[in-house]
N, C-alpha and C. Protein backbone atom coordinates (compact mmCIF):
# COMPACT_ATOMS: atom_id res chain seq x y z
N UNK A 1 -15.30 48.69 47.89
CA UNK A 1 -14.50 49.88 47.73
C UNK A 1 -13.29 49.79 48.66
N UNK A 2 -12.03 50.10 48.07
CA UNK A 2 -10.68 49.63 48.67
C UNK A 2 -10.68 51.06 49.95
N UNK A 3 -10.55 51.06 51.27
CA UNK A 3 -10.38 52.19 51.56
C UNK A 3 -8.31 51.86 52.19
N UNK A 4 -7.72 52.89 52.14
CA UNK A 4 -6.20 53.12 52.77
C UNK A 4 -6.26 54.53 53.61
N UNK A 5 -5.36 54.09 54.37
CA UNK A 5 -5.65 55.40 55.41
C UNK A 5 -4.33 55.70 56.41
N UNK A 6 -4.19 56.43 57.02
CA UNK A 6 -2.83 56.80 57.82
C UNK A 6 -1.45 56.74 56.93
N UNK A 7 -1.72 57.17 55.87
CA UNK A 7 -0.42 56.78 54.53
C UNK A 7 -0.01 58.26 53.89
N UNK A 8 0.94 58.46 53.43
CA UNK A 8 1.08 59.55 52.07
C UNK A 8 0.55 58.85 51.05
N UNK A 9 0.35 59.27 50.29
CA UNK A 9 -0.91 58.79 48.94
C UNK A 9 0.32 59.19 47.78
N UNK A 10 0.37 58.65 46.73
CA UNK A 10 0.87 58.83 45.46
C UNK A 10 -0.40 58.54 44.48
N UNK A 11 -0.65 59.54 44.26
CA UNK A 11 -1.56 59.71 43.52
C UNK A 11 -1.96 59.20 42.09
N UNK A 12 -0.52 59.46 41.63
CA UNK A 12 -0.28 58.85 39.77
C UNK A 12 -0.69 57.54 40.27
N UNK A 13 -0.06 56.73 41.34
CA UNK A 13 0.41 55.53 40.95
C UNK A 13 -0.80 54.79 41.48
N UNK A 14 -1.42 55.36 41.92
CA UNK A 14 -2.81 54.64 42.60
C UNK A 14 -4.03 55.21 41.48
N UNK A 15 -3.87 56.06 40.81
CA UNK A 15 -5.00 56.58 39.58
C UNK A 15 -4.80 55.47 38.19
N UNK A 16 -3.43 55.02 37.99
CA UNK A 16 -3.00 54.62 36.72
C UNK A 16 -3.87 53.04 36.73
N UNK A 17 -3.77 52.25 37.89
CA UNK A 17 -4.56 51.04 38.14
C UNK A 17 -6.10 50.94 37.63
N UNK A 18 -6.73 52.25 38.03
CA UNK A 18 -8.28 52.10 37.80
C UNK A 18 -8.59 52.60 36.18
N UNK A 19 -7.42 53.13 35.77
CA UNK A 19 -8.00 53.56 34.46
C UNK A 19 -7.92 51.91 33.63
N UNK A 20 -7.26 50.60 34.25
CA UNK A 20 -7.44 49.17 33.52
C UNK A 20 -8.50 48.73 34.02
N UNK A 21 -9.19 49.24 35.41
CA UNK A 21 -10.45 48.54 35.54
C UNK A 21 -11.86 48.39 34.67
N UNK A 22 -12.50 47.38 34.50
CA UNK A 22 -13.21 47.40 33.72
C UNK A 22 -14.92 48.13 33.74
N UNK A 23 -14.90 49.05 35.14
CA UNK A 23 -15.69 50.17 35.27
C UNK A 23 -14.95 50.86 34.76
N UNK A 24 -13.78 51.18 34.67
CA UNK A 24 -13.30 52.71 33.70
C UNK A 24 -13.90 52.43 32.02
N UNK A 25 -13.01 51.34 31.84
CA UNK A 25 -13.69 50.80 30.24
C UNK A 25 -15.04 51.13 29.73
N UNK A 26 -15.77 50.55 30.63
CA UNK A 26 -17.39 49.71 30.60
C UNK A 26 -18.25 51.24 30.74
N UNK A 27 -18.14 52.37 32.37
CA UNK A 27 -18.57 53.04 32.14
C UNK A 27 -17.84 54.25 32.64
N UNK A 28 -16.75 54.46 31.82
CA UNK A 28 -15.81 55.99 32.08
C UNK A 28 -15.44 56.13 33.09
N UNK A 29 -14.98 55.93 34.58
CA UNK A 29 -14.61 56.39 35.87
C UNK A 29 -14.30 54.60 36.24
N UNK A 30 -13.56 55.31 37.67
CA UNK A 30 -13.21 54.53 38.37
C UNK A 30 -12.77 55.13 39.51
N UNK A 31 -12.47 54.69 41.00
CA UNK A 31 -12.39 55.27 42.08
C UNK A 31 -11.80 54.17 43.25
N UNK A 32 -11.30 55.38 43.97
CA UNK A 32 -10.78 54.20 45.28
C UNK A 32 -10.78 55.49 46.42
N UNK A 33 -11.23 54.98 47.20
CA UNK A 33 -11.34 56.12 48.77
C UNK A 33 -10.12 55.69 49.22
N UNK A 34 -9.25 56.97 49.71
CA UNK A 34 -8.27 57.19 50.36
C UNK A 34 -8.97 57.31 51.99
N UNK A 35 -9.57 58.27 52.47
CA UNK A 35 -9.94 58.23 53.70
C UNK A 35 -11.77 58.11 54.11
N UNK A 36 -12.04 57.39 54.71
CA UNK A 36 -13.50 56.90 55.09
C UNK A 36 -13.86 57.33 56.85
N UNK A 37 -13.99 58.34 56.91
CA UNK A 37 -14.60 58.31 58.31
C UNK A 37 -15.83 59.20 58.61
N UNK A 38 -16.11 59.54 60.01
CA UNK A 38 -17.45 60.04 60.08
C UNK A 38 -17.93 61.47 59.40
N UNK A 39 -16.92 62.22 59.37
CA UNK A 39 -17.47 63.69 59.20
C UNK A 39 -16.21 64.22 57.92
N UNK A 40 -15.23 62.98 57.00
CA UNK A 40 -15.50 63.19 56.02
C UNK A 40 -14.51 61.78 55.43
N UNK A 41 -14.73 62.26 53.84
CA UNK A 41 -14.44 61.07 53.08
C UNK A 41 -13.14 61.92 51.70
N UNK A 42 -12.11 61.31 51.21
CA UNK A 42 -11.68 61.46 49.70
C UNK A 42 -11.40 60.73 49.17
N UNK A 43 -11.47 60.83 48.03
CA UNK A 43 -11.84 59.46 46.77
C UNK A 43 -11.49 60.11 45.78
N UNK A 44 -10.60 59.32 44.74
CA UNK A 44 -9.77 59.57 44.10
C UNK A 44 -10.48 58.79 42.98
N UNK A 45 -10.85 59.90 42.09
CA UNK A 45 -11.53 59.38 40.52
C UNK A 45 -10.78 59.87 39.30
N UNK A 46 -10.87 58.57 38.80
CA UNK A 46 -10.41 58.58 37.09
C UNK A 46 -11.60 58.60 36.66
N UNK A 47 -11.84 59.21 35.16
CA UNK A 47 -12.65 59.14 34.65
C UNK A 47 -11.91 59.61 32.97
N UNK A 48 -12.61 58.47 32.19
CA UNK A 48 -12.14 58.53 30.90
C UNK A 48 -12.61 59.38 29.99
N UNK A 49 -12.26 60.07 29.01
CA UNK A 49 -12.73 61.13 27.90
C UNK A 49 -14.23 60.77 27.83
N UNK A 50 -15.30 62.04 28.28
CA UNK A 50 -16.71 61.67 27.59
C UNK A 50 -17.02 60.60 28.91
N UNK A 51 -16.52 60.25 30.01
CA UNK A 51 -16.79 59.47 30.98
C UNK A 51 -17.60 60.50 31.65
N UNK A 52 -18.62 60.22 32.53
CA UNK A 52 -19.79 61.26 33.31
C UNK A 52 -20.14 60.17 34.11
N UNK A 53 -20.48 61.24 35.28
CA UNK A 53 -21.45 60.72 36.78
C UNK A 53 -22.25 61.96 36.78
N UNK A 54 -23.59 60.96 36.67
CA UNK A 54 -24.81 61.25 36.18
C UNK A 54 -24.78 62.52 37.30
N UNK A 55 -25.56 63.51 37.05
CA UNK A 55 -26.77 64.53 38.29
C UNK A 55 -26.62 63.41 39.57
N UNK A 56 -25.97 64.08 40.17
CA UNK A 56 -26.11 63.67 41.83
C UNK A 56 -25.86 64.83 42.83
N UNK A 57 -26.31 64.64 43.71
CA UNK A 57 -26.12 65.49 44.97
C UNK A 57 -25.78 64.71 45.99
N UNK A 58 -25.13 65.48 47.19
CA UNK A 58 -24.75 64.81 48.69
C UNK A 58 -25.01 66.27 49.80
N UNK A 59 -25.41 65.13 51.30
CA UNK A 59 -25.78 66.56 51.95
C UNK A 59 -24.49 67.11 52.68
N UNK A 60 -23.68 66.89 51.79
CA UNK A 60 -22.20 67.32 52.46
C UNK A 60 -21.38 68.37 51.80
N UNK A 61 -20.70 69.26 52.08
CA UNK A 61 -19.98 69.99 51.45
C UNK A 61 -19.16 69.15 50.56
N UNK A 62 -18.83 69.26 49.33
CA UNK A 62 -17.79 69.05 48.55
C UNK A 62 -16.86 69.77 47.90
N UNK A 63 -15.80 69.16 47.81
CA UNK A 63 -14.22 70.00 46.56
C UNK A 63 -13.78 68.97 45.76
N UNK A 64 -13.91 69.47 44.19
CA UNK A 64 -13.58 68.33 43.56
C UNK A 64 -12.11 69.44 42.77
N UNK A 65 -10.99 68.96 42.72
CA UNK A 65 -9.84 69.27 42.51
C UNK A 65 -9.30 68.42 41.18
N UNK A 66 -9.45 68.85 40.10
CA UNK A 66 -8.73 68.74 38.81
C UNK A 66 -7.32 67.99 39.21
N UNK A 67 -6.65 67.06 39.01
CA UNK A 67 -5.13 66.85 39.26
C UNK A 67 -4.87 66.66 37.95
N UNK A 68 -5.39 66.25 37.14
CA UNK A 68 -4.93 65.93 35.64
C UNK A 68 -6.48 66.23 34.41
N UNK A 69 -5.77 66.64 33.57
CA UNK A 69 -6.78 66.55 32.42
C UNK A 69 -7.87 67.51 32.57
N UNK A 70 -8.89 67.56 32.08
CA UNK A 70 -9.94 68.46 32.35
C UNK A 70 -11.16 68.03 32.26
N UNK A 71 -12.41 68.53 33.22
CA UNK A 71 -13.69 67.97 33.51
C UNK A 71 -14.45 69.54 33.55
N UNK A 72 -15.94 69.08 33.48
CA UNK A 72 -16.35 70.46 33.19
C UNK A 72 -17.52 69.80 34.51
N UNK A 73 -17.94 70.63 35.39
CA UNK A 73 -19.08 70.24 36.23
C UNK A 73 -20.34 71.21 35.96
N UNK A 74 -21.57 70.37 35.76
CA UNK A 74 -22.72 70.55 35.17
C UNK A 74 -23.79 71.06 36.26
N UNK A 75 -23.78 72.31 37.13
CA UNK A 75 -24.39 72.91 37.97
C UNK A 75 -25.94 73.09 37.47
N UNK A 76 -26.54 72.77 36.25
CA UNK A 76 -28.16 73.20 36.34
C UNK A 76 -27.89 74.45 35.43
N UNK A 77 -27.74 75.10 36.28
CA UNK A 77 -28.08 77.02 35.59
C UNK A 77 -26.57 77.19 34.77
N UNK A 78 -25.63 76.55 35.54
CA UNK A 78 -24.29 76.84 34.65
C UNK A 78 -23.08 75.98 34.82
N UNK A 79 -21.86 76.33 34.36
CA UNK A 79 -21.05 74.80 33.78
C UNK A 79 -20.03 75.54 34.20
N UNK A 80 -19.27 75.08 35.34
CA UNK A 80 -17.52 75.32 35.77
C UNK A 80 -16.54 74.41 35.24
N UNK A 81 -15.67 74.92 34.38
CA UNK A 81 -14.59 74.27 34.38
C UNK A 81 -13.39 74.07 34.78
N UNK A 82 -12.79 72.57 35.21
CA UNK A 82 -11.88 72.84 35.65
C UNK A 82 -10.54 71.85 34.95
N UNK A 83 -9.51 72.45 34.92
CA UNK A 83 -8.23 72.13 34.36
C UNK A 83 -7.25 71.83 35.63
N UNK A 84 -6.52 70.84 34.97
CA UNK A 84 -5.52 70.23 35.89
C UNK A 84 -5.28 71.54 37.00
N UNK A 85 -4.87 71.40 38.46
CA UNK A 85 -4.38 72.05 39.63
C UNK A 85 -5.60 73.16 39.52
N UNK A 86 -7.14 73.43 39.15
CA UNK A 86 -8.09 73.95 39.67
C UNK A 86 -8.96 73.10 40.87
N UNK A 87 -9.75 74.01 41.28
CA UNK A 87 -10.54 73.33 42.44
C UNK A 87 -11.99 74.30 42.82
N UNK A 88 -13.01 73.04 42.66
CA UNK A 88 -14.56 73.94 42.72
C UNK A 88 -14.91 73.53 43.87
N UNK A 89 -15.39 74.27 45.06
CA UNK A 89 -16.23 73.61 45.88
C UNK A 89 -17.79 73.77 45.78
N UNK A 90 -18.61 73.12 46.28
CA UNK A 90 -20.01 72.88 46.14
C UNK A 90 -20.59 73.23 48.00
N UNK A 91 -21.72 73.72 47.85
CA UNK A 91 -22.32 73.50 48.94
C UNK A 91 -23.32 72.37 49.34
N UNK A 92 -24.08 72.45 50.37
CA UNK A 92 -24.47 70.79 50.36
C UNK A 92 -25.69 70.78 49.45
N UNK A 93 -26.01 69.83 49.36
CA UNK A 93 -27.47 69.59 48.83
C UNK A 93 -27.47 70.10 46.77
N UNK A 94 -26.10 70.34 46.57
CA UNK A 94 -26.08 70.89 44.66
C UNK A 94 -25.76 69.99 43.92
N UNK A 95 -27.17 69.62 43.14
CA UNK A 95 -27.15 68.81 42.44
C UNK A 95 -26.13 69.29 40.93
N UNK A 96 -25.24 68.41 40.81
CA UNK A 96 -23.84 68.35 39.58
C UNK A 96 -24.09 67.00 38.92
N UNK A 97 -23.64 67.53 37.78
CA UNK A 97 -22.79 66.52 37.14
C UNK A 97 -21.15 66.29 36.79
N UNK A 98 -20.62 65.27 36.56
CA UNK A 98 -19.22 65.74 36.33
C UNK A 98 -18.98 65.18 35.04
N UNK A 99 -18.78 65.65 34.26
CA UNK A 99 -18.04 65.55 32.43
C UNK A 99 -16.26 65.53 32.66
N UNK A 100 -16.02 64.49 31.68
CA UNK A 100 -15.09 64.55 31.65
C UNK A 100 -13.95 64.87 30.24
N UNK A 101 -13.88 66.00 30.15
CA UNK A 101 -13.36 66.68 28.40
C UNK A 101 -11.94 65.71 27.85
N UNK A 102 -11.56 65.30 28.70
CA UNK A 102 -10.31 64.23 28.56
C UNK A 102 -9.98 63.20 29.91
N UNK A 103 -9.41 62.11 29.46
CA UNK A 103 -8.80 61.28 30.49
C UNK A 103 -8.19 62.30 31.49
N UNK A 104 -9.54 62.15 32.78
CA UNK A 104 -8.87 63.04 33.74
C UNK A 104 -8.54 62.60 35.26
N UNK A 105 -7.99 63.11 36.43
CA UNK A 105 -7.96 62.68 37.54
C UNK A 105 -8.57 63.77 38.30
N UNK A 106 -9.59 63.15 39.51
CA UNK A 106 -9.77 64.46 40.45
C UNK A 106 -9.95 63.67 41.81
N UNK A 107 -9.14 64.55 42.23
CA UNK A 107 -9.66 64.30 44.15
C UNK A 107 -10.94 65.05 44.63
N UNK A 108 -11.87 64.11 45.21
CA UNK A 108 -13.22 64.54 45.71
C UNK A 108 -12.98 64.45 47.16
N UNK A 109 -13.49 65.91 47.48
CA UNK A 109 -13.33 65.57 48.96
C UNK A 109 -15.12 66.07 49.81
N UNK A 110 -15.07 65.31 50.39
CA UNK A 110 -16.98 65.04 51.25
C UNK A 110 -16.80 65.47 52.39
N UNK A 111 -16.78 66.83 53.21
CA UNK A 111 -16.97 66.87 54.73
C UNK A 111 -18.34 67.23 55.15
N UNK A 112 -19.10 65.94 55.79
CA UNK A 112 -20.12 66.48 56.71
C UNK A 112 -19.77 66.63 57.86
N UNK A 113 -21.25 67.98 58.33
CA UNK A 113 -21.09 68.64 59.61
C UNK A 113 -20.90 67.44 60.73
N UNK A 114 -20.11 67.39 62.15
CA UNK A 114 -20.08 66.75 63.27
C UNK A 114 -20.58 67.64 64.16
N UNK A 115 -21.75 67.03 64.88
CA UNK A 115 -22.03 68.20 66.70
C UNK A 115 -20.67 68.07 66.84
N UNK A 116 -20.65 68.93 67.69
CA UNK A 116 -19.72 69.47 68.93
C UNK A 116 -19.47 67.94 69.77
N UNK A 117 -18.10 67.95 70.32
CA UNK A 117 -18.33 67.18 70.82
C UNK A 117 -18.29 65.21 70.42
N UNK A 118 -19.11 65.38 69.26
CA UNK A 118 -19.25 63.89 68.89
C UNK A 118 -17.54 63.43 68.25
N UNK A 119 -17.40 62.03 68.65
CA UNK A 119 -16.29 61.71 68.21
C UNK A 119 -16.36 60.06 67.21
């Protein structure tokens, strides 16, 4: 996994690459982490029409932010959708799915808790 970091990000131009990778093809998404550190992470996913990541959970807060296209996230009891420039956050431990209703882009963002202190 490519990580880049201390940069402005262009988003189009770093999303347009993974939609030729042959995980986008093969199985709908594709991704590249913009920032990797202890107490949090964002990762920048394409995911192709009808592309899905299966039921997963993390014990971290998440925000997954629509930038293009539209994805519907699969909460269990009920289904949020979101359209380009929306944004859902999750609490930790909620198991989702993410659907994708068209070739879409979203920024995922992961902050786990840090003690006090820890650096």
């Amino acid at each position: 996994m490519q990580q880049i970091t201390d940069t402005a990000h262009d988003l189009e131009a770093l999303g347009a690459p993974l939609r030729e990778q042959p995980s986008w093809q093969l199985h709908g998404h594709g991704a590249v982490t913009l920032l990797r550190a202890p107490d949090l992470r964002i990762v920048l996913l394409e995911l192709r029409a009808g592309g899905r990541l299966q039921k997963h959970r993390t014990v971290a807060r998440v925000s997954i932010h629509a930038l293009r296209g539209r994805v519907r996230i699969d909460l269990g009891g009920h289904t949020v959708a979101l359209a380009a420039g929306q944004l859902v956050t999750l609490e930790r431990n909620v198991a989702h799915d993410v659907i994708a209703e068209e070739d879409s882009s979203v920024l995922v963002t992961i902050s786990w808790h840090r003690p006090e202190g820890a650096s």
